[in-house]
Protein backbone atom coordinates (compact mmCIF):
# COMPACT_ATOMS: atom_id res chain seq x y z
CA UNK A 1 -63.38 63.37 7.63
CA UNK A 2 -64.31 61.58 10.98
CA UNK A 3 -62.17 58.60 12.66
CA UNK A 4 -64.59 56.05 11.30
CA UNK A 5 -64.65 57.41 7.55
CA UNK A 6 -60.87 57.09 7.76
CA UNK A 7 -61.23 53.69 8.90
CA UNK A 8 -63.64 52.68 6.18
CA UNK A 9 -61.60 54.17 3.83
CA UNK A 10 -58.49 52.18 4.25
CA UNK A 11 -57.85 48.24 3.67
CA UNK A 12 -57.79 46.97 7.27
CA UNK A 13 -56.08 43.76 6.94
CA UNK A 14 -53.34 45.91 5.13
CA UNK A 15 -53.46 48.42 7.79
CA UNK A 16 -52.46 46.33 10.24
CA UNK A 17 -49.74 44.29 8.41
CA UNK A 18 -48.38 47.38 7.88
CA UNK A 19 -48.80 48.72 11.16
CA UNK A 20 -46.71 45.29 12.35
CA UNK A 21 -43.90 46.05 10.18
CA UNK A 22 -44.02 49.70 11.14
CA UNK A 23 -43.54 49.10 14.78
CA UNK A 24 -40.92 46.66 14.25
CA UNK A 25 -38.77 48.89 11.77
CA UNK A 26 -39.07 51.70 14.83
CA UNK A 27 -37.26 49.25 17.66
CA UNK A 28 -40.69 47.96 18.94
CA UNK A 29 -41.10 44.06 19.31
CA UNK A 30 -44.98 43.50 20.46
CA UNK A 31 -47.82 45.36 19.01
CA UNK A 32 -51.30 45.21 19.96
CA UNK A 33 -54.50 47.11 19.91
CA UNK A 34 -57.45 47.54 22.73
CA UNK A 35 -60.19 49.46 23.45
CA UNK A 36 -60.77 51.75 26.68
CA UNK A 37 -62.41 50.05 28.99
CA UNK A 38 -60.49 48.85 31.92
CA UNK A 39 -63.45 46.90 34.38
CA UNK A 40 -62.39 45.50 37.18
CA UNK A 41 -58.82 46.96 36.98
CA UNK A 42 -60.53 50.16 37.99
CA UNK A 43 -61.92 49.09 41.28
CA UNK A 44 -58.51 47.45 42.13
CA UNK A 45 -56.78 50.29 41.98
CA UNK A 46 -59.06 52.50 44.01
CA UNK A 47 -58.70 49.27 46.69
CA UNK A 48 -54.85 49.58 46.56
CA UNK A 49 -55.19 53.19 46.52
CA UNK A 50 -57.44 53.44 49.81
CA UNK A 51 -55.14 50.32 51.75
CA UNK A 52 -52.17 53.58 51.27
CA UNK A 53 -49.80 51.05 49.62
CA UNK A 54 -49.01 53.38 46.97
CA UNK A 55 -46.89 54.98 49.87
CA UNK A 56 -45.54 58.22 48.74
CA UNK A 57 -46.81 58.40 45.44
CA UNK A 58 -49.48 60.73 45.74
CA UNK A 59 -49.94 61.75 42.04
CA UNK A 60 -50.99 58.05 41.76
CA UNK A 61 -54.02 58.73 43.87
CA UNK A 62 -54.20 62.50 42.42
CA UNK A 63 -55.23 61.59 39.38
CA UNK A 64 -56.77 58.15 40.06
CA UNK A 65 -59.79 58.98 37.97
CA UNK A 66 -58.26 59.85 34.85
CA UNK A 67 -56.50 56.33 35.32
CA UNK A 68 -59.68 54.67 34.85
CA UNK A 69 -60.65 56.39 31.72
CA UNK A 70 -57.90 57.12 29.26
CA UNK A 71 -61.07 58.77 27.07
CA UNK A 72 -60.80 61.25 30.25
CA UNK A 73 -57.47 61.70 29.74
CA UNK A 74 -57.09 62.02 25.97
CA UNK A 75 -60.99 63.30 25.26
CA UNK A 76 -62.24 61.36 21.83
CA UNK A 77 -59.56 58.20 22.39
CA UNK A 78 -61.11 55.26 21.14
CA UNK A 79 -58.70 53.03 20.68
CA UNK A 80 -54.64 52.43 22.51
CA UNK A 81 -51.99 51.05 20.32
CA UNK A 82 -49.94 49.12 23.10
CA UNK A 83 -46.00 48.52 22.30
CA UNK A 84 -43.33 47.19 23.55
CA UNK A 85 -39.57 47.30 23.64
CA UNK A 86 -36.74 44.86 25.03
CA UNK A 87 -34.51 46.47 26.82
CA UNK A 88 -32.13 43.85 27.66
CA UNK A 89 -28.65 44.25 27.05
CA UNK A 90 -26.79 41.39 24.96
CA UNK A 91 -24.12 41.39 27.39
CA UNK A 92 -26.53 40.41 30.51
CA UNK A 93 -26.31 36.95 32.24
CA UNK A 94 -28.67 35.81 34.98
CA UNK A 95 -26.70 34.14 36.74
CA UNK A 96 -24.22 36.92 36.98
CA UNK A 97 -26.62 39.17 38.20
CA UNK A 98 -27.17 36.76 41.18
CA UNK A 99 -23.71 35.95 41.84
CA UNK A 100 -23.26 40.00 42.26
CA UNK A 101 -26.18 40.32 44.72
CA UNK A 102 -23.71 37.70 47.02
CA UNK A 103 -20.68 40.11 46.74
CA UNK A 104 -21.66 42.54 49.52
CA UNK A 105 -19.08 45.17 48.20
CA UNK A 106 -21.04 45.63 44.64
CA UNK A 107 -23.17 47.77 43.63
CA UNK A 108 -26.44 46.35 41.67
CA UNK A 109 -27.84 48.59 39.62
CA UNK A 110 -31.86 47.44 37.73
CA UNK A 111 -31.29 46.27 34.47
CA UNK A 112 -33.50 48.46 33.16
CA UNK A 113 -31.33 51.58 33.87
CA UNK A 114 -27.96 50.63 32.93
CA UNK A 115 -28.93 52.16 29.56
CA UNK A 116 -30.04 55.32 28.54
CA UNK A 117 -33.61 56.83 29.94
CA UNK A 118 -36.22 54.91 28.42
CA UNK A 119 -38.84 57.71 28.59
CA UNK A 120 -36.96 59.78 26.07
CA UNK A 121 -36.18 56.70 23.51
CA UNK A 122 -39.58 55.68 23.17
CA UNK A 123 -41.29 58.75 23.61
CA UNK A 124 -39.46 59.74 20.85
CA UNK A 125 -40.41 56.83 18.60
CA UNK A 126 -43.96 56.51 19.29
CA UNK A 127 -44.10 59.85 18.25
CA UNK A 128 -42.50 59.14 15.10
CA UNK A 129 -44.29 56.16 14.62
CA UNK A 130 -47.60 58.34 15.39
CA UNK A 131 -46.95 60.82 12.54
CA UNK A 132 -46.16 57.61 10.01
CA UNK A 133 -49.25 56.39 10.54
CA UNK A 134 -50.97 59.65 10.16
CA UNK A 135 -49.26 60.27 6.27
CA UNK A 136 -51.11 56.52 6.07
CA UNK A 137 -54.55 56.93 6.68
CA UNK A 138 -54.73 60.78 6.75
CA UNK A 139 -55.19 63.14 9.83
CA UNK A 140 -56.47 61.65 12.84
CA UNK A 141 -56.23 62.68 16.88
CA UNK A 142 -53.46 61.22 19.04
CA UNK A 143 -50.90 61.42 21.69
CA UNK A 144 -48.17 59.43 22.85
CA UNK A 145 -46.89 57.93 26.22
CA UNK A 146 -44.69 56.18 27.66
CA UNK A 147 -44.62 55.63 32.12
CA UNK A 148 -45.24 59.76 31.83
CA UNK A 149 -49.11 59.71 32.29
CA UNK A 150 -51.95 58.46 34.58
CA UNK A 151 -52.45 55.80 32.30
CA UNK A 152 -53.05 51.86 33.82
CA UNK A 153 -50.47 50.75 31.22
CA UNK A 154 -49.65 47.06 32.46
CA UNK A 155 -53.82 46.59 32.27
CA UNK A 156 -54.18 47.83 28.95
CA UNK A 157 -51.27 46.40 27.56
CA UNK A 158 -52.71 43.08 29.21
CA UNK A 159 -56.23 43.70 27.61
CA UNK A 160 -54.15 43.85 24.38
CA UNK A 161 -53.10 40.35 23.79
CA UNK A 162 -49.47 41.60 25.19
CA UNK A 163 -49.03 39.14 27.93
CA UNK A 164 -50.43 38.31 31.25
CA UNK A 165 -50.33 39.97 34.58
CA UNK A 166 -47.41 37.56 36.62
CA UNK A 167 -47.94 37.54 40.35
CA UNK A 168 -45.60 40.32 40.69
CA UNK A 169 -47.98 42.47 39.07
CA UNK A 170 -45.48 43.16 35.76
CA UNK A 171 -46.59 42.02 32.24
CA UNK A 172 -45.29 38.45 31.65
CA UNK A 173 -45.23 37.25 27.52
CA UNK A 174 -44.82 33.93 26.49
CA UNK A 175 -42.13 34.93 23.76
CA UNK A 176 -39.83 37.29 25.84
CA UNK A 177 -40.59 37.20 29.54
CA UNK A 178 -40.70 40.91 31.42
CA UNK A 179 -37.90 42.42 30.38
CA UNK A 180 -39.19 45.18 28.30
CA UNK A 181 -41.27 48.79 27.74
CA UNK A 182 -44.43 49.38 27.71
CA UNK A 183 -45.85 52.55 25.49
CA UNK A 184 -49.04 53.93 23.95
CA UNK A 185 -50.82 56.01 21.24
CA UNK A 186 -53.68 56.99 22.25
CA UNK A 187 -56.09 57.27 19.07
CA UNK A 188 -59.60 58.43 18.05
CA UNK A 189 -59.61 55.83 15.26
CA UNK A 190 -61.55 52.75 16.14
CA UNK A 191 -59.05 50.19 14.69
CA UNK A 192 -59.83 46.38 15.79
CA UNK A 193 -59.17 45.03 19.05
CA UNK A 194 -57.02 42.15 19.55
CA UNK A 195 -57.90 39.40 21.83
CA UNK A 196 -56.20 39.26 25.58
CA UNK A 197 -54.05 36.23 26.61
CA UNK A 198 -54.43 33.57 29.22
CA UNK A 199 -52.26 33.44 32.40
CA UNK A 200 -49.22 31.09 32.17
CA UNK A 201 -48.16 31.31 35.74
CA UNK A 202 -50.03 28.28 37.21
CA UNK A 203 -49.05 27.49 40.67
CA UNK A 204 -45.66 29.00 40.24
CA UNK A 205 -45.05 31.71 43.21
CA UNK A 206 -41.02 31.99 42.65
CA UNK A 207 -41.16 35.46 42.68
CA UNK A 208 -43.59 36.04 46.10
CA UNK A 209 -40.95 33.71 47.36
CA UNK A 210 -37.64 35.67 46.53
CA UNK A 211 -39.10 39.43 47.12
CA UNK A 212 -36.72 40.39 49.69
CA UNK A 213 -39.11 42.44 52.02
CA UNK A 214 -42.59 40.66 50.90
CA UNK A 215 -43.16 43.28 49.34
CA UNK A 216 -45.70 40.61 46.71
CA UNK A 217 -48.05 40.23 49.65
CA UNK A 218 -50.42 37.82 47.45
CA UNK A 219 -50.49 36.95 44.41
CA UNK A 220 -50.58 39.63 42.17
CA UNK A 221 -50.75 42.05 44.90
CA UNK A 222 -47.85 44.59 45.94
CA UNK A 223 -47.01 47.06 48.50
CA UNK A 224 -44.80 49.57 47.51
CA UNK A 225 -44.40 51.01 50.38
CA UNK A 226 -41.99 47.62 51.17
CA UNK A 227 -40.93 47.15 47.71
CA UNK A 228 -37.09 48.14 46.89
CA UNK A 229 -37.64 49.71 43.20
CA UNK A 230 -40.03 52.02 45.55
CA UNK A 231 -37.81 52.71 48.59
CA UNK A 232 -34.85 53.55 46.38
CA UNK A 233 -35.86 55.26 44.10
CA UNK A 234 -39.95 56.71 44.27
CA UNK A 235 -39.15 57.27 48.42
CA UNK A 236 -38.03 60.72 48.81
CA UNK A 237 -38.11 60.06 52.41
CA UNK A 238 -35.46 58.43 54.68
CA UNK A 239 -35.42 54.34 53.90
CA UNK A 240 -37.49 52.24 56.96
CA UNK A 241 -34.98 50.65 58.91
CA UNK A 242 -37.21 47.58 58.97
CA UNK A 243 -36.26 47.37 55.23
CA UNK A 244 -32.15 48.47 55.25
CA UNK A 245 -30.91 45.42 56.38
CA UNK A 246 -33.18 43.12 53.19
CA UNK A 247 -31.61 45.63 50.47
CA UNK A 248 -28.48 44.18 50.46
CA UNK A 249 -26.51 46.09 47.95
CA UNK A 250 -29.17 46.83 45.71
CA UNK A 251 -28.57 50.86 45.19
CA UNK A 252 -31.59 51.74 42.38
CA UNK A 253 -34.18 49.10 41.99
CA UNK A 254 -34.45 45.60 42.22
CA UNK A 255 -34.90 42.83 39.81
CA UNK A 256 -35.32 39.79 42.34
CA UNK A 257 -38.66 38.75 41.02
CA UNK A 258 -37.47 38.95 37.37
CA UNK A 259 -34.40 37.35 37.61
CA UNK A 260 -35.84 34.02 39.09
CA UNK A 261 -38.98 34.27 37.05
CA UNK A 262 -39.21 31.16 34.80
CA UNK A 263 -40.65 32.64 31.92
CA UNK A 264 -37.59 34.98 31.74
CA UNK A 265 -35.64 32.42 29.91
CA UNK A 266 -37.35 33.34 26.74
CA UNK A 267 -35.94 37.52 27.51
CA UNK A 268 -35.11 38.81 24.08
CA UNK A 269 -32.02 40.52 24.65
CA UNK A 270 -32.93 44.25 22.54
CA UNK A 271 -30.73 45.26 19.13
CA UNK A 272 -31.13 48.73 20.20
CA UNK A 273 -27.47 50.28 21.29
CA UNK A 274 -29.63 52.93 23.82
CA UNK A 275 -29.82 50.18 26.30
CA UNK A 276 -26.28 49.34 26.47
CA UNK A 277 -24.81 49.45 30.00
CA UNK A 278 -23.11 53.22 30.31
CA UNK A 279 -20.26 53.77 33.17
CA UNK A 280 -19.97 50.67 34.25
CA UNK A 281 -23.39 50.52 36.21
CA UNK A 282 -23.09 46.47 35.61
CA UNK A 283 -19.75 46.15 37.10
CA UNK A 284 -19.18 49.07 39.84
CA UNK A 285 -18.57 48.22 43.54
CA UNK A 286 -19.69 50.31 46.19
CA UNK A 287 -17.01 52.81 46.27
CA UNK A 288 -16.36 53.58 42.56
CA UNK A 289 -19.86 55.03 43.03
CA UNK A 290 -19.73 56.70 46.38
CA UNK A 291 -16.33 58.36 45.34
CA UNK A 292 -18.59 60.77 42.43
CA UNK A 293 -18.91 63.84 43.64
CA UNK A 294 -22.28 65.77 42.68
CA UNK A 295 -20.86 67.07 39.33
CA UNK A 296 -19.92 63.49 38.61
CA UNK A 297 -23.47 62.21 39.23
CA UNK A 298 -25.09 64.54 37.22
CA UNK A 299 -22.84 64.45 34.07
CA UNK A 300 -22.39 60.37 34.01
CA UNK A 301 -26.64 59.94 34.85
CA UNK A 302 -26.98 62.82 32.06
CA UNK A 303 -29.75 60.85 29.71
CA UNK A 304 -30.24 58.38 32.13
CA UNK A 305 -33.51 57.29 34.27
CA UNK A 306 -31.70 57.24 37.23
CA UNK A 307 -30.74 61.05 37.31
CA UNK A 308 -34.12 61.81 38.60
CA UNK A 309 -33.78 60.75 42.38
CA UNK A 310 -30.92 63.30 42.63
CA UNK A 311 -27.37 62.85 44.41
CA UNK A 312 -28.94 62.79 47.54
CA UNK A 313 -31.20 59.89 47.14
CA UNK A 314 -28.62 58.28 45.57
CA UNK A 315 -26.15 58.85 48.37
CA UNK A 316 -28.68 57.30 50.88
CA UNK A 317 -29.38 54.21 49.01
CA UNK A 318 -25.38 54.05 48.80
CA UNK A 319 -24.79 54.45 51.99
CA UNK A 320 -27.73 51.62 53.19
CA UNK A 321 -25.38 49.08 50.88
CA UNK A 322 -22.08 50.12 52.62
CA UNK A 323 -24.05 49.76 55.92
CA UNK A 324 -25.03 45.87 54.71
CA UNK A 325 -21.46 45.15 53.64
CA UNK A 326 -19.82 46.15 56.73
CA UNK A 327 -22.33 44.19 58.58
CA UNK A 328 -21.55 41.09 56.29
CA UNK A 329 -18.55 39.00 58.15
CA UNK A 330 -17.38 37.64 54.65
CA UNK A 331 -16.29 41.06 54.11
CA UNK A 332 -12.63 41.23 54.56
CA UNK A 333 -11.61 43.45 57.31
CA UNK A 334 -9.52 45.43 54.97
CA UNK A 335 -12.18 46.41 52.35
CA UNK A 336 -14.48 47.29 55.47
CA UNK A 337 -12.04 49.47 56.60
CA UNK A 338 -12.12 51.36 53.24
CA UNK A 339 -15.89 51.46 53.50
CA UNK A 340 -15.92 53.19 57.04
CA UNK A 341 -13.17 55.67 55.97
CA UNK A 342 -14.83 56.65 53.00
CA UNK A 343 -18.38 57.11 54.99
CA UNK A 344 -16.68 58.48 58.16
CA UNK A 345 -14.87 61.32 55.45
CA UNK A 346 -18.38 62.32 54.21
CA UNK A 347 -20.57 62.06 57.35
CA UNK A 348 -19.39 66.53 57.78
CA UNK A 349 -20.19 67.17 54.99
CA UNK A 350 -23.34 65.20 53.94
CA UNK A 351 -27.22 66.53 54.41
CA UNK A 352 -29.48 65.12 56.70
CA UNK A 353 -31.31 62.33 54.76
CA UNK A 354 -27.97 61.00 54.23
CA UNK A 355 -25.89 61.39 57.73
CA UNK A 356 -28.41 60.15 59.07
CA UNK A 357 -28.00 56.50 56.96
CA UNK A 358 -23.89 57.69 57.06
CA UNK A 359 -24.07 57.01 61.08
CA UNK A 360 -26.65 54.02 60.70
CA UNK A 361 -24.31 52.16 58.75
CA UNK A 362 -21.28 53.00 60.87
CA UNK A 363 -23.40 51.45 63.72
CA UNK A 364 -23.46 48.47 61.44
């Protein structure tokens, strides 16, 4: 039986009730459905590709074509089934996030990674939701994804009615703002489309205005070569000084853009426990952090999205933050005396990436 006979041989409108209630039961709050073809969005991204301000990233540019064409990716996909997934925690506030970015000595942690890694929750229930789908209308072809794929998934999920692309690039929705997932089934069933949405963001440019490195360099364009999400965590490299200074004691990630973001008054906060802050990652200074030792780091990140940039990384962006707050005269004189013992004790010991931003900050 071909994708279309399975189609034909269903009740749509029930279909995609059911679909709806599906996603929901699974964790998922938005669901929407587009077709392949990405326009435009694919000559953008060859344009950002070929200015080099995907910095680092190489497999971005490595498999740029497939990108364009998730038909190329998944041969026979017809269709995407775009999702998403709140990930904020009930216990966030705003306005405590930006009263911790003023407090030097903190450590600020993205929102997004407080929780356990997001990859491995929603991989797992697209997958699920995949195979419920499939004991619906019969046996169809499909895969799954979730930020693990050269897929454009902001412009498809945009194409889908999910929301509108903000000025910082990320997926803005009238009903919850940007703080949530983005995933995908890819499918060979030609299901209807739904239609996209308009842009809300009118002449609102809050979040070009707060980027702490201008890293928004237009609206909706980015550099991530000078954006902080990039530097701390995608940058394998030692961090540009230019940029040390504008971190401030932001360790992995920043959330500048999305914290002062109007629309994010409307956040859903999630129901799902996996995004609950874990260690304290919402609440940790400086040197609760820099005190784990590499065992520490490994089993406390264990499950987490931040694991993946490795103790040294996370060392260096550490070390940047002590750096800031011992160049910060609110600092008492006491706590920066802590701050230099504990960097002066590790500077022996440490590998190059990080001695090197170990002495830098000492220089502070």
């Amino acid at each position: 039986m071909t994708s279309s006979t399975i189609l034909n041989s269903v009740d749509q409108s029930n279909l995609r009730e059911w679909l709806d209630e599906q996603s929901r039961q699974l964790g998922f709050d938005g669901l929407r459905i587009t077709d392949t073809h990405l326009g435009s969005a694919t000559e953008r991204l060859h344009e950002w590709l070929e200015q080099g301000r995907h910095g680092q990233m190489e497999y971005m540019a490595r498999y740029a074509n497939l990108r364009s064409d998730p038909g190329m990716l998944v041969p026979g996909t017809v269709r995407v089934i775009c999702v998403t997934m709140n990930y904020l925690s009930p216990a966030i506030d705003f306005d405590h996030e930006w009263q911790r970015l003023a407090v030097p000595t903190q450590a600020v942690v993205s929102l997004y990674a407080r929780g356990r890694d997001y990859h491995k929750v929603m991989r797992n229930r697209l997958q699920e939701f995949a195979q419920l789908i499939e004991k619906r209308i019969g046996a169809f072809g499909y895969r799954v994804f979730t930020d693990s794929a050269p897929l454009m998934e902001v412009e498809l999920a945009r194409k889908a009615g999910l929301g509108w692309r903000g000025k910082h690039t990320l997926l803005l929705n009238r009903e919850s703002g940007s703080t949530f997932f983005l995933g995908e089934i890819l499918v060979d069933v030609p299901l209807p489309v739904d239609q996209e949405q308009e842009s809300h963001c009118g002449t609102c440019q809050a979040c070009i205005d707060v980027c702490p490195t201008q890293a928004i360099t237009d609206p909706y364009q980015l550099d991530a070569r000078r954006c902080i999400s990039y530097l701390t965590i995608e940058n394998p490299d030692a961090i540009p000084v230019e940029f040390r200074r504008a971190m401030g004691n932001r360790v992995y990630g920043c959330d500048d853009c999305q914290l002062i973001c109007p629309w994010n008054k409307f956040a859903q906060r999630t129901a799902l426990p996996d995004f609950a802050e874990r260690h304290g990652l919402g609440r940790a200074s400086l040197l609760q952090l820099w005190s784990w030792t590499e065992d520490e780091f490994e089993k406390r990140h264990e499950g987490s999205a931040i694991r993946r940039i490795g103790y040294s990384r996370w060392r260096r962006n550490l070390a940047v933050a002590m750096g800031n707050a011992l160049a910060d005269r609110a600092v008492p004189e006491a706590d920066k005396g802590l701050l230099r013992d504990a960097l002066s004790d590790a500077l022996p010991i440490s590998d190059a990436l990080v001695a090197e931003h170990i002495q830098w900050a000492l220089d502070s």
